[in-house]
PDB file of N, CA and C in Angstrom:
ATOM      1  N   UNK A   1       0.838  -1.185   0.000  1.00  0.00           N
ATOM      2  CA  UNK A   1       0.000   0.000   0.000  1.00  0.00           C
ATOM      3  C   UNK A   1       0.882   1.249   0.000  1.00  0.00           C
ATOM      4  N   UNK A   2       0.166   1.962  -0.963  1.00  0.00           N
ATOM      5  CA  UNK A   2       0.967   3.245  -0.632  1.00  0.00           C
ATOM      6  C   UNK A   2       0.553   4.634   0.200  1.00  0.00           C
ATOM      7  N   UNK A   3       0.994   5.496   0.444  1.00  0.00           N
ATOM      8  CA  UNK A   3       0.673   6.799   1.530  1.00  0.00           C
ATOM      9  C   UNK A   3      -0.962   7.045   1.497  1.00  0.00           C
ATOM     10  N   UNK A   4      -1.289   7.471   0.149  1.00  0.00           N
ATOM     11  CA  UNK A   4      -2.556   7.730  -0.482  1.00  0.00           C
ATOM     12  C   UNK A   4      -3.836   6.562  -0.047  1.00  0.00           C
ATOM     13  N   UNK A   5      -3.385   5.367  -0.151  1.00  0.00           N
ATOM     14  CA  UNK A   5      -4.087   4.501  -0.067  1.00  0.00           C
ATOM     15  C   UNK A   5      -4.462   3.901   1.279  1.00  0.00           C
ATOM     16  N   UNK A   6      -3.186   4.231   2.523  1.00  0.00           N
ATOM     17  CA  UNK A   6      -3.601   3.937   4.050  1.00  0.00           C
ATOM     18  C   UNK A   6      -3.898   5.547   4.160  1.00  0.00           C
ATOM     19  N   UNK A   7      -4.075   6.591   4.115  1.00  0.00           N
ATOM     20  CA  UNK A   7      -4.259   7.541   4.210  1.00  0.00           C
ATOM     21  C   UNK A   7      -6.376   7.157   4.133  1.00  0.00           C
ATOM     22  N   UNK A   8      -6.350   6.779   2.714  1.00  0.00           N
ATOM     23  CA  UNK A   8      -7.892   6.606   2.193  1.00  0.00           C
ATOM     24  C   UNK A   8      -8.808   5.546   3.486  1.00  0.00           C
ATOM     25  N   UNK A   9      -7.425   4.628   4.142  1.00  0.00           N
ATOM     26  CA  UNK A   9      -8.040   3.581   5.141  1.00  0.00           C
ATOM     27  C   UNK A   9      -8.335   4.146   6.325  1.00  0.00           C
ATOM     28  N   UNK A  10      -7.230   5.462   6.717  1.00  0.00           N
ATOM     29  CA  UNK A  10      -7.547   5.487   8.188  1.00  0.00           C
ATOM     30  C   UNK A  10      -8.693   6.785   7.908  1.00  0.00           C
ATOM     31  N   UNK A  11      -8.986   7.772   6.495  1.00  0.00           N
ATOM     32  CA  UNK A  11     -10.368   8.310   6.400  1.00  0.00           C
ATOM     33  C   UNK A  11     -11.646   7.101   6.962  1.00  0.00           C
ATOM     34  N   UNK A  12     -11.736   6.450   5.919  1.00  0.00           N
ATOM     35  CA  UNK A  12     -12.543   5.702   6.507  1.00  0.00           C
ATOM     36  C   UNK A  12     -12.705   5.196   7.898  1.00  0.00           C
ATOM     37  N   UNK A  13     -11.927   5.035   8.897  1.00  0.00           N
ATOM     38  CA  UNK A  13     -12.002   4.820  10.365  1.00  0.00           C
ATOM     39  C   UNK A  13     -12.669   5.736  10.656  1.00  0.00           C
ATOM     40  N   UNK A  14     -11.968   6.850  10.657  1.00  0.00           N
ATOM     41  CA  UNK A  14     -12.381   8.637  11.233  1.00  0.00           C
ATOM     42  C   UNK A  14     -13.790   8.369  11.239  1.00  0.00           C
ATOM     43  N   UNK A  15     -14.370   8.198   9.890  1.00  0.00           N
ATOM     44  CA  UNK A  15     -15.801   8.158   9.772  1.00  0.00           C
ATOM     45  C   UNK A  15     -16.446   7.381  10.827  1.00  0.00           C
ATOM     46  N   UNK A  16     -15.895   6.090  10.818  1.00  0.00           N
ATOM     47  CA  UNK A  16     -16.515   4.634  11.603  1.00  0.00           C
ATOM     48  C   UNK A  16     -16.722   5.143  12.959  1.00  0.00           C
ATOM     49  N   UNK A  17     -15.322   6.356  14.159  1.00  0.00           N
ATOM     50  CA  UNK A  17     -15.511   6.654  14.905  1.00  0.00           C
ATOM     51  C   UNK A  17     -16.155   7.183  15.360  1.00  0.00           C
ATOM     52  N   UNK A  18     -16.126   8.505  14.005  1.00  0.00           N
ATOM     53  CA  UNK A  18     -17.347   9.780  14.393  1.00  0.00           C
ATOM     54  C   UNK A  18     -18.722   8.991  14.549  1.00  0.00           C
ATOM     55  N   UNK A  19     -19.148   8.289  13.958  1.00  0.00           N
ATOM     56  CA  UNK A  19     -20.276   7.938  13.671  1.00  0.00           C
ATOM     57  C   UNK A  19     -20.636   6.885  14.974  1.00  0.00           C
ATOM     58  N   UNK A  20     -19.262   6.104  15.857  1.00  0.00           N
ATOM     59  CA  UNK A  20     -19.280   5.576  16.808  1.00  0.00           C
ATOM     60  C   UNK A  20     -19.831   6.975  18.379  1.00  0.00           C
ATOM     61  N   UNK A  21     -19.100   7.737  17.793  1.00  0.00           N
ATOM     62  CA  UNK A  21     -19.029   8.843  19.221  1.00  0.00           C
ATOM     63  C   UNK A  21     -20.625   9.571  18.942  1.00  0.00           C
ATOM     64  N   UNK A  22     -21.125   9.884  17.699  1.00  0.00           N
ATOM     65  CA  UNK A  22     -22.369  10.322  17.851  1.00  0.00           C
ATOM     66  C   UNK A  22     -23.354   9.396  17.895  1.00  0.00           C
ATOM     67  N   UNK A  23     -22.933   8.008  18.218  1.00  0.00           N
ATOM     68  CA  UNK A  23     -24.179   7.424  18.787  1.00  0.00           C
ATOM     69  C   UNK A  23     -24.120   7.249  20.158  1.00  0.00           C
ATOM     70  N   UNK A  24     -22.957   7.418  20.995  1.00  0.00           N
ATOM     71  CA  UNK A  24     -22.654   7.486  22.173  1.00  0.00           C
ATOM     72  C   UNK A  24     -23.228   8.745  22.372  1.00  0.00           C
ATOM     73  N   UNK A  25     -23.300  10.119  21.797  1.00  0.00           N
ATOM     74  CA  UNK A  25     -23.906  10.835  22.245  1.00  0.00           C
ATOM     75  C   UNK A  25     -25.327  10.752  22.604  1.00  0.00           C
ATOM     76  N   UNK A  26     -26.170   9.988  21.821  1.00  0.00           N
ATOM     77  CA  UNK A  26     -27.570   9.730  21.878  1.00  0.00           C
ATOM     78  C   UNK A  26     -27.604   9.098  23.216  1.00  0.00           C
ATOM     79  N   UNK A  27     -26.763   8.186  23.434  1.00  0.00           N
ATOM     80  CA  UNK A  27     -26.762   7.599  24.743  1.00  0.00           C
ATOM     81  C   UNK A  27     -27.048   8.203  25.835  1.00  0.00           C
ATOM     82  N   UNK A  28     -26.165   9.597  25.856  1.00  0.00           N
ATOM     83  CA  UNK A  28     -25.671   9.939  27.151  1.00  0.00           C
ATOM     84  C   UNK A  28     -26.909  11.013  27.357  1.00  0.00           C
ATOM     85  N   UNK A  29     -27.602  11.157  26.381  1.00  0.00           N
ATOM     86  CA  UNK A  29     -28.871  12.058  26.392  1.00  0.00           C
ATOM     87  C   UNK A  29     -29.699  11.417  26.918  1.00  0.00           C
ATOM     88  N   UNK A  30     -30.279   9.831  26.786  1.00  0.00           N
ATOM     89  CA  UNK A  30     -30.585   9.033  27.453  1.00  0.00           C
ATOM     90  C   UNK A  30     -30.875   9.034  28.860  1.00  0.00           C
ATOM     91  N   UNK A  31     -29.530   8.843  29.034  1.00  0.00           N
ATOM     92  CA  UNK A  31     -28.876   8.484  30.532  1.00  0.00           C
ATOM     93  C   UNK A  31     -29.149   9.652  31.334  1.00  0.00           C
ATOM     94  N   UNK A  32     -29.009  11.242  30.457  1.00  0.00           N
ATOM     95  CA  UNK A  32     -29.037  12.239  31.435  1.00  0.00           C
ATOM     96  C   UNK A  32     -30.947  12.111  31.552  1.00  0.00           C
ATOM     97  N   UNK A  33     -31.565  11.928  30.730  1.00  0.00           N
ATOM     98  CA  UNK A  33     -33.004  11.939  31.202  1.00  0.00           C
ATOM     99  C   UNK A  33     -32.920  11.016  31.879  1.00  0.00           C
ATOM    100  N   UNK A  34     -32.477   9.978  32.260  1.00  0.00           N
ATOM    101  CA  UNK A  34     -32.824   8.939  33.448  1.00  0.00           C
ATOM    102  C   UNK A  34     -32.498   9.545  34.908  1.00  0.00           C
ATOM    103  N   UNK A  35     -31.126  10.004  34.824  1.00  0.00           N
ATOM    104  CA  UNK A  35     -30.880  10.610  35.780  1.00  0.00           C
ATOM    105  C   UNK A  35     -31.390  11.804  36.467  1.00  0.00           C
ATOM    106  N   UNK A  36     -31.733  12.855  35.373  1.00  0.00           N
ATOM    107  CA  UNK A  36     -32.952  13.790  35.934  1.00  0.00           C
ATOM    108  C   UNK A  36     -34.454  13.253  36.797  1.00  0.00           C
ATOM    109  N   UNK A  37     -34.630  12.333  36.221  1.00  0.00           N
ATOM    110  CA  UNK A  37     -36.183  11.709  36.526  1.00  0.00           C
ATOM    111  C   UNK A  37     -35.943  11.183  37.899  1.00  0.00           C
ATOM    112  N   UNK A  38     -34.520  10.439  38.334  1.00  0.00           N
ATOM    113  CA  UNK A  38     -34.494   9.621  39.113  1.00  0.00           C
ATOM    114  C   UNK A  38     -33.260  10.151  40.487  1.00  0.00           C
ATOM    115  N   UNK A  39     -33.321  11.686  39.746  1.00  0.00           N
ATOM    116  CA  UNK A  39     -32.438  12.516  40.795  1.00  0.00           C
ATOM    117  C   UNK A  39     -31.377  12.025  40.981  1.00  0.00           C
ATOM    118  N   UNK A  40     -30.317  11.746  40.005  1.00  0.00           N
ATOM    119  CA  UNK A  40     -28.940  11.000  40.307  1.00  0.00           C
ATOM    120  C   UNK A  40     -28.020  12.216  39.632  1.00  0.00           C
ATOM    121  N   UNK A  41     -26.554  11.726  40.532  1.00  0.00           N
ATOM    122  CA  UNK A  41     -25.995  13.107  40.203  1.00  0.00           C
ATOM    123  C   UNK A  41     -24.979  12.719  38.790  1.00  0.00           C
ATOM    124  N   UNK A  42     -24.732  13.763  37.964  1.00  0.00           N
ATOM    125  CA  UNK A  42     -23.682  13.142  36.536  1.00  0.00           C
ATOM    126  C   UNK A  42     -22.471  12.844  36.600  1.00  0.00           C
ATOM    127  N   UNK A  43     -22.119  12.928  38.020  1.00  0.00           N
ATOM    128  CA  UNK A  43     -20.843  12.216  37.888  1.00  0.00           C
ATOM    129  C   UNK A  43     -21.127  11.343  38.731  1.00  0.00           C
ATOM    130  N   UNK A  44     -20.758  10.543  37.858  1.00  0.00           N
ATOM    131  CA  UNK A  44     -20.238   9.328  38.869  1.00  0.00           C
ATOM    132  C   UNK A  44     -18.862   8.167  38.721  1.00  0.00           C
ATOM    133  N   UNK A  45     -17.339   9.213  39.980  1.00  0.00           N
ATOM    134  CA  UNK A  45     -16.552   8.667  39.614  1.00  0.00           C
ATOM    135  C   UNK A  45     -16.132   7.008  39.583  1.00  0.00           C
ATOM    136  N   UNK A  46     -17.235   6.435  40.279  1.00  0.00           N
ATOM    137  CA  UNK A  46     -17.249   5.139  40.488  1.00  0.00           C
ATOM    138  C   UNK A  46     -16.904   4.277  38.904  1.00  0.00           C
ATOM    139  N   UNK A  47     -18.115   4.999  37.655  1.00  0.00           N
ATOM    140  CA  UNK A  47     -18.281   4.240  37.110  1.00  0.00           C
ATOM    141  C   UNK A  47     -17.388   4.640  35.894  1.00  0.00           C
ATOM    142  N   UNK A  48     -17.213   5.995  36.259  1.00  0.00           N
ATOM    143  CA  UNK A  48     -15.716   6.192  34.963  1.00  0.00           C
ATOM    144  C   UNK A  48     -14.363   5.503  34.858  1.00  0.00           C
ATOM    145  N   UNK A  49     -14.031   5.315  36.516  1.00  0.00           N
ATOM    146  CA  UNK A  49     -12.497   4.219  37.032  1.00  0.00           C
ATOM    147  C   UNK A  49     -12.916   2.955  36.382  1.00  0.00           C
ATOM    148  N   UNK A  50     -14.553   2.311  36.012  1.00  0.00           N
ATOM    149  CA  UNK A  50     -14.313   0.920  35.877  1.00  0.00           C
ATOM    150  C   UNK A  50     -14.296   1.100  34.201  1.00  0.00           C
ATOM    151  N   UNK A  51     -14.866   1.768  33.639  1.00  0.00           N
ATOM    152  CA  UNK A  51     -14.729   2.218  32.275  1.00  0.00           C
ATOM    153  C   UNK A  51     -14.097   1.866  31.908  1.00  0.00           C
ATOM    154  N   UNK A  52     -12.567   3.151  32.191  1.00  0.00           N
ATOM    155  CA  UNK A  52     -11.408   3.370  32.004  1.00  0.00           C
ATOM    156  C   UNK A  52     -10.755   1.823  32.488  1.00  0.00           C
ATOM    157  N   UNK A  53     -10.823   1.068  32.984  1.00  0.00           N
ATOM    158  CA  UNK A  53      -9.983   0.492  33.385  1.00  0.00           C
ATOM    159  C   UNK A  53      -9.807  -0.882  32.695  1.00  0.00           C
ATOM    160  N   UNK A  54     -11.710  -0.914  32.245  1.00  0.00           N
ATOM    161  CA  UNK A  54     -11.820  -2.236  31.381  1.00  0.00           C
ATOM    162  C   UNK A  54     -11.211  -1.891  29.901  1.00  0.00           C
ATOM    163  N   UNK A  55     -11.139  -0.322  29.404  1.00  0.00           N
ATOM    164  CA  UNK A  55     -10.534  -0.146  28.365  1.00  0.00           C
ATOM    165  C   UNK A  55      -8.938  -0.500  28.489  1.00  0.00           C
ATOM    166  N   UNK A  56      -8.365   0.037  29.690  1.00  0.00           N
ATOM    167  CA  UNK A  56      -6.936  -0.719  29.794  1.00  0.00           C
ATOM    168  C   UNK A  56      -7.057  -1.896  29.688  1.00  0.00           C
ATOM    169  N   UNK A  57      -7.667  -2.809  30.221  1.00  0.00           N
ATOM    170  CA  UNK A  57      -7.680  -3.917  30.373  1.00  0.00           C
ATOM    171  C   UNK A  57      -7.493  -5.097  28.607  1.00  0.00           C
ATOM    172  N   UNK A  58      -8.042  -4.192  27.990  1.00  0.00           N
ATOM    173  CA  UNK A  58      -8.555  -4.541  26.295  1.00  0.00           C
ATOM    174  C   UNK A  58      -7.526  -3.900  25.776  1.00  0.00           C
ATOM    175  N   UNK A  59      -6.600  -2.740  25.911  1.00  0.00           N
ATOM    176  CA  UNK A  59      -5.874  -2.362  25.240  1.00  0.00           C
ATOM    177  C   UNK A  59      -4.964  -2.353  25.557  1.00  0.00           C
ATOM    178  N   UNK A  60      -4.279  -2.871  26.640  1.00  0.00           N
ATOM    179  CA  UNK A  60      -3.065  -3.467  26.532  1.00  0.00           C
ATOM    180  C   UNK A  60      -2.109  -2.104  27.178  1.00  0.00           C
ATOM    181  N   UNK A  61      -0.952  -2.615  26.410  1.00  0.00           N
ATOM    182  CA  UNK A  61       0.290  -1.352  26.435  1.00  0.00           C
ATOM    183  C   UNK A  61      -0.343  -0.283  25.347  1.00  0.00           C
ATOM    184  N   UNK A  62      -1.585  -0.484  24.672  1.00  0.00           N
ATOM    185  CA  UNK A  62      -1.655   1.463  23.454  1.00  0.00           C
ATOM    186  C   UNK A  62      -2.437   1.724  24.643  1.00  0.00           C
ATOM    187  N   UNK A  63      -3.012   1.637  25.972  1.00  0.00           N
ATOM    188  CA  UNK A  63      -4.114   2.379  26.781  1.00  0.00           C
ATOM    189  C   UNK A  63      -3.217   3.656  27.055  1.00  0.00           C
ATOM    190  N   UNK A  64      -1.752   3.907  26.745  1.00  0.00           N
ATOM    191  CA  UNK A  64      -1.339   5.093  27.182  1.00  0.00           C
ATOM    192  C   UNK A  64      -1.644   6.335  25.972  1.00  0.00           C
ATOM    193  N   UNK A  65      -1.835   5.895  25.399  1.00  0.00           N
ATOM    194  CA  UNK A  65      -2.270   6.644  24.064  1.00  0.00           C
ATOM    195  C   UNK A  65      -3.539   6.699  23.226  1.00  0.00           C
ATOM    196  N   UNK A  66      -4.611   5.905  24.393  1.00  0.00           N
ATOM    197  CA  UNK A  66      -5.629   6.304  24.525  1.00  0.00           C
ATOM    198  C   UNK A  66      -6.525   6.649  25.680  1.00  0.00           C
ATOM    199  N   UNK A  67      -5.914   6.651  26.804  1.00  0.00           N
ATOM    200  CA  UNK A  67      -6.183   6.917  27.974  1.00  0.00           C
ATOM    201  C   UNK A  67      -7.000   8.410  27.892  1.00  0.00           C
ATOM    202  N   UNK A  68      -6.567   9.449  27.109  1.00  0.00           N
ATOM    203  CA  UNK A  68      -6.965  11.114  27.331  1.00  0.00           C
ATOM    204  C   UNK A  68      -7.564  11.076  25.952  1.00  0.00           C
ATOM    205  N   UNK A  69      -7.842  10.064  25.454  1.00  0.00           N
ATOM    206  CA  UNK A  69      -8.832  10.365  24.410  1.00  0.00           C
ATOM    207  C   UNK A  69     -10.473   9.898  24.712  1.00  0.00           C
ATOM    208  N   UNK A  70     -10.395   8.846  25.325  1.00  0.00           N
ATOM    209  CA  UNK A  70     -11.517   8.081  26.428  1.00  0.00           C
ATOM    210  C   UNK A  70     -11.433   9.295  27.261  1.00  0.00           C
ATOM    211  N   UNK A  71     -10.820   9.988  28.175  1.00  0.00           N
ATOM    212  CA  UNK A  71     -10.966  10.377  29.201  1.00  0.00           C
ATOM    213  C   UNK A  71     -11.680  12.052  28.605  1.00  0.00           C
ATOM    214  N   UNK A  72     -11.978  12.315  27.575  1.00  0.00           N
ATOM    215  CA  UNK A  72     -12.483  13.535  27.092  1.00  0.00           C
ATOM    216  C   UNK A  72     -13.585  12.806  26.684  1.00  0.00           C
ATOM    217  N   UNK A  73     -13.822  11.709  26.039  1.00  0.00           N
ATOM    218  CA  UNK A  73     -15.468  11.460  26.053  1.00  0.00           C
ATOM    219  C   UNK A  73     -16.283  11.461  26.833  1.00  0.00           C
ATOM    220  N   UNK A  74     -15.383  11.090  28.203  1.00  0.00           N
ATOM    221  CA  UNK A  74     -16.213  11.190  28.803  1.00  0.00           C
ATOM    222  C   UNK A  74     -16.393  12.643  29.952  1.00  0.00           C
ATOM    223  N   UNK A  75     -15.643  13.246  29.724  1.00  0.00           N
ATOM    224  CA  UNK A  75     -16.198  14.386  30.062  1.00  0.00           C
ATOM    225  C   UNK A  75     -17.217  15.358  29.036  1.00  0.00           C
ATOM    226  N   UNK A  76     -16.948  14.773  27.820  1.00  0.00           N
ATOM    227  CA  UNK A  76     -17.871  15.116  26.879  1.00  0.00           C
ATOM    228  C   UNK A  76     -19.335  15.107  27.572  1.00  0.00           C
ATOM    229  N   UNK A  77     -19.393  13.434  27.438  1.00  0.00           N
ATOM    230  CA  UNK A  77     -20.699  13.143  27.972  1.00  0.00           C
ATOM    231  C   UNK A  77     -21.245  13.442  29.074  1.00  0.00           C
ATOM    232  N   UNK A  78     -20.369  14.019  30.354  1.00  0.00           N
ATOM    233  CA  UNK A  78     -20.658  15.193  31.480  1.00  0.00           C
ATOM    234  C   UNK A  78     -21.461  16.169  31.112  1.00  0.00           C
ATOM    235  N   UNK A  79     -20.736  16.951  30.246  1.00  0.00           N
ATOM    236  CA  UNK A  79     -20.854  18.305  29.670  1.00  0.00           C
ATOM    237  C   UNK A  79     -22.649  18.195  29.076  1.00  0.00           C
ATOM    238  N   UNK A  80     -22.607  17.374  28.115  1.00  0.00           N
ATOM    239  CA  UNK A  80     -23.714  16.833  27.435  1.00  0.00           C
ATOM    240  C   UNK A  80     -25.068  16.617  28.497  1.00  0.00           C
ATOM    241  N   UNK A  81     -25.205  15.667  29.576  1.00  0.00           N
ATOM    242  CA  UNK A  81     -25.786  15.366  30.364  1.00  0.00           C
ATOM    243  C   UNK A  81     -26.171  16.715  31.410  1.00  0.00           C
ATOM    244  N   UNK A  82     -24.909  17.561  31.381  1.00  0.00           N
ATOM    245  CA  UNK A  82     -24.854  18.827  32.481  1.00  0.00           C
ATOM    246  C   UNK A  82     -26.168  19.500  31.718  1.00  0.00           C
ATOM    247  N   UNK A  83     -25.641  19.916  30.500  1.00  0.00           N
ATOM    248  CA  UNK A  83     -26.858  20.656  29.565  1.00  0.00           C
ATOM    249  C   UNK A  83     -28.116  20.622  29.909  1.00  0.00           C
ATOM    250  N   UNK A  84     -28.556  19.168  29.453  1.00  0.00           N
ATOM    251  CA  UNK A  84     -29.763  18.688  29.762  1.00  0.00           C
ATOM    252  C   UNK A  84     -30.424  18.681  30.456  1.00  0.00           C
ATOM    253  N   UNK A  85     -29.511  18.686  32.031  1.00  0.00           N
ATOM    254  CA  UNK A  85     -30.105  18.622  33.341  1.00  0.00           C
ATOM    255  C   UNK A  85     -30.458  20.178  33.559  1.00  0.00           C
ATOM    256  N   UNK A  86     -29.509  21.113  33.205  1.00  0.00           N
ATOM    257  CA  UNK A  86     -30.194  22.460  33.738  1.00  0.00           C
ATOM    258  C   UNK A  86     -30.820  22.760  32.144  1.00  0.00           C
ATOM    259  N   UNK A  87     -31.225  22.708  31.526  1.00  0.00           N
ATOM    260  CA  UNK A  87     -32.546  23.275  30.325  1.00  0.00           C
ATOM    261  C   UNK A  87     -33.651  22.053  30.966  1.00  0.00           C
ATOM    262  N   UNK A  88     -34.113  21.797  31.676  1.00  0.00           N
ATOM    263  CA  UNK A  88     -34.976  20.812  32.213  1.00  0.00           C
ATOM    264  C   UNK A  88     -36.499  21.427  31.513  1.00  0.00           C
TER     265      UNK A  88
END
């Protein structure tokens, strides 16, 4: 393969991701209406450590080089959920 052609492969990922992270967003819209309804607070560091940890767990030695890319989704999905909860 040449430059052009893994270049054309890892476009196509980009896509696969984006399209992975905006359905995670739908999620977390979800989750923040559950949590509004059921008065729970949006963080919860309990369940981000096991997250994060099962992603180490799956990724080996690259979790260092994806550690702060996970770790902004999910403050994403904070942020996202924060929204929701105060436009109630």
């Amino acid at each position: 393969m040449n430059l052009e052609q893994i270049r054309l492969h890892i476009d196509k990922i980009d896509d696969e991701i984006l399209a992975l992270i905006l359905k995670r967003i739908e999620y977390s819209r979800l989750v923040a209406k559950i949590k509004l309804n059921e008065n729970i607070s949006i963080c919860d560091e309990k369940r981000e450590r096991e997250i994060l940890k099962r992603l180490q767990n799956i990724s080996n030695d690259h979790f260092r080089y994806i550690s702060s890319i996970f770790s902004e989704i999910l403050n994403s999905s904070k942020r996202i959920q924060e929204e929701i909860l105060n436009n109630k």
